[in-house]
Protein backbone atom coordinates (compact mmCIF):
# COMPACT_ATOMS: atom_id res chain seq x y z
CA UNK A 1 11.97 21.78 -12.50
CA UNK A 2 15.23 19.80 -12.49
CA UNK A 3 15.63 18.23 -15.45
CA UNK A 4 16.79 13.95 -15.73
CA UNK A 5 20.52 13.26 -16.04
CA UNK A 6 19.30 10.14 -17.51
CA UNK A 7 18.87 11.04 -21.77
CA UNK A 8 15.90 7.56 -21.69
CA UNK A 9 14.18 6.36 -18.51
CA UNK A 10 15.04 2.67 -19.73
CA UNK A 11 18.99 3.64 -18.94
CA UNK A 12 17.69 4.25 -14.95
CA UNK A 13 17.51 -0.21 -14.55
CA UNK A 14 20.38 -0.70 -16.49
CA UNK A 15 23.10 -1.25 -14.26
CA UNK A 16 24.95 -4.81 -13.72
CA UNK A 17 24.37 -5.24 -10.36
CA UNK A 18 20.51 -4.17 -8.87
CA UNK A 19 20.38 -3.61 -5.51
CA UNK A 20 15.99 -3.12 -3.93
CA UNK A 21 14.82 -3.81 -0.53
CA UNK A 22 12.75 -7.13 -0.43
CA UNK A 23 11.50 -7.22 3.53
CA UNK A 24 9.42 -10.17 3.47
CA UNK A 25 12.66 -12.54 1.92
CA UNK A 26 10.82 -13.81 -1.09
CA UNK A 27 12.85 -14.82 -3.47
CA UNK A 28 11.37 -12.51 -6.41
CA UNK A 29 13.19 -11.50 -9.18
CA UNK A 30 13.97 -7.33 -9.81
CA UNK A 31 11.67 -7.25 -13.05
CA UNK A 32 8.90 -8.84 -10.89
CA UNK A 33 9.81 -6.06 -7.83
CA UNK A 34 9.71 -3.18 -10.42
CA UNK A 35 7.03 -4.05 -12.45
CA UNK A 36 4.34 -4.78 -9.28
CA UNK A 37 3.26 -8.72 -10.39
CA UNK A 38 0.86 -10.18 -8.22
CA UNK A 39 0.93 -10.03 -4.79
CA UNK A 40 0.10 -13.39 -3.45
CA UNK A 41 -3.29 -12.85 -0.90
CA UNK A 42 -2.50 -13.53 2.95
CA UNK A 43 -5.62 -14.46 4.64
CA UNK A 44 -4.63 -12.80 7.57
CA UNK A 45 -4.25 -9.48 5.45
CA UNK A 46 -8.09 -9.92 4.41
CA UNK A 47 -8.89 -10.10 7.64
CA UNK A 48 -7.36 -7.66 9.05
CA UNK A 49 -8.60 -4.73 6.37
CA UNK A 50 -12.39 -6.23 7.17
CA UNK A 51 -11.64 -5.50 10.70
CA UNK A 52 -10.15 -2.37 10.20
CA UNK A 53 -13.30 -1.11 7.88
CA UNK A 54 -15.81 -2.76 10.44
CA UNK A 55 -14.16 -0.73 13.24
CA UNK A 56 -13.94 2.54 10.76
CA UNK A 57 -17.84 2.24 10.28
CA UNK A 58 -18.42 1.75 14.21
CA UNK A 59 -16.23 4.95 15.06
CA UNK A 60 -18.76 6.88 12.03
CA UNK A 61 -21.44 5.61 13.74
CA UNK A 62 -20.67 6.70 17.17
CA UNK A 63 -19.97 10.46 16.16
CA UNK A 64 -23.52 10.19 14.33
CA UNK A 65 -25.08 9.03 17.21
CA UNK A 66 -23.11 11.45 19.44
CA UNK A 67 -24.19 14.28 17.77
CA UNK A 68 -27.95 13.48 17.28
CA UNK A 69 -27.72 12.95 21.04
CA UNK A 70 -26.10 16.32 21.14
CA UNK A 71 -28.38 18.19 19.02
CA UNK A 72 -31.36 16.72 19.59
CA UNK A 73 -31.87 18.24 22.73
């Protein structure tokens, strides 16, 4: 395995000017990027994962009921 060029892993975030990819244009500071603070919630997000696991568990449920059609015979 390669090894670090870096002798400490703090030396990696010490350069003058920081350069990270921000898509939604929040103006967030780099220690608040790197460190993962918290994520303000998006109602639309919530919505959109209950959807997603509503329409996971209706797929499930298909295939179970396709196959106990299926092998039921």
């Amino acid at each position: 395995m390669k090894r670090s060029s870096y002798p400490d892993q703090s030396a990696r975030f010490s350069a003058g000017k920081r350069y990270f990819h921000n898509p939604k244009g929040r103006r967030s500071s780099w220690d608040q990027w790197v460190d993962g603070g918290p994520k303000p919630s998006r109602p639309t997000t919530k919505w959109l994962k209950i959807l997603g696991f509503i329409s996971v568990l209706a797929a499930l449920g298909g295939v179970i009921a396709g196959l106990a059609l299926v092998l039921g015979r």
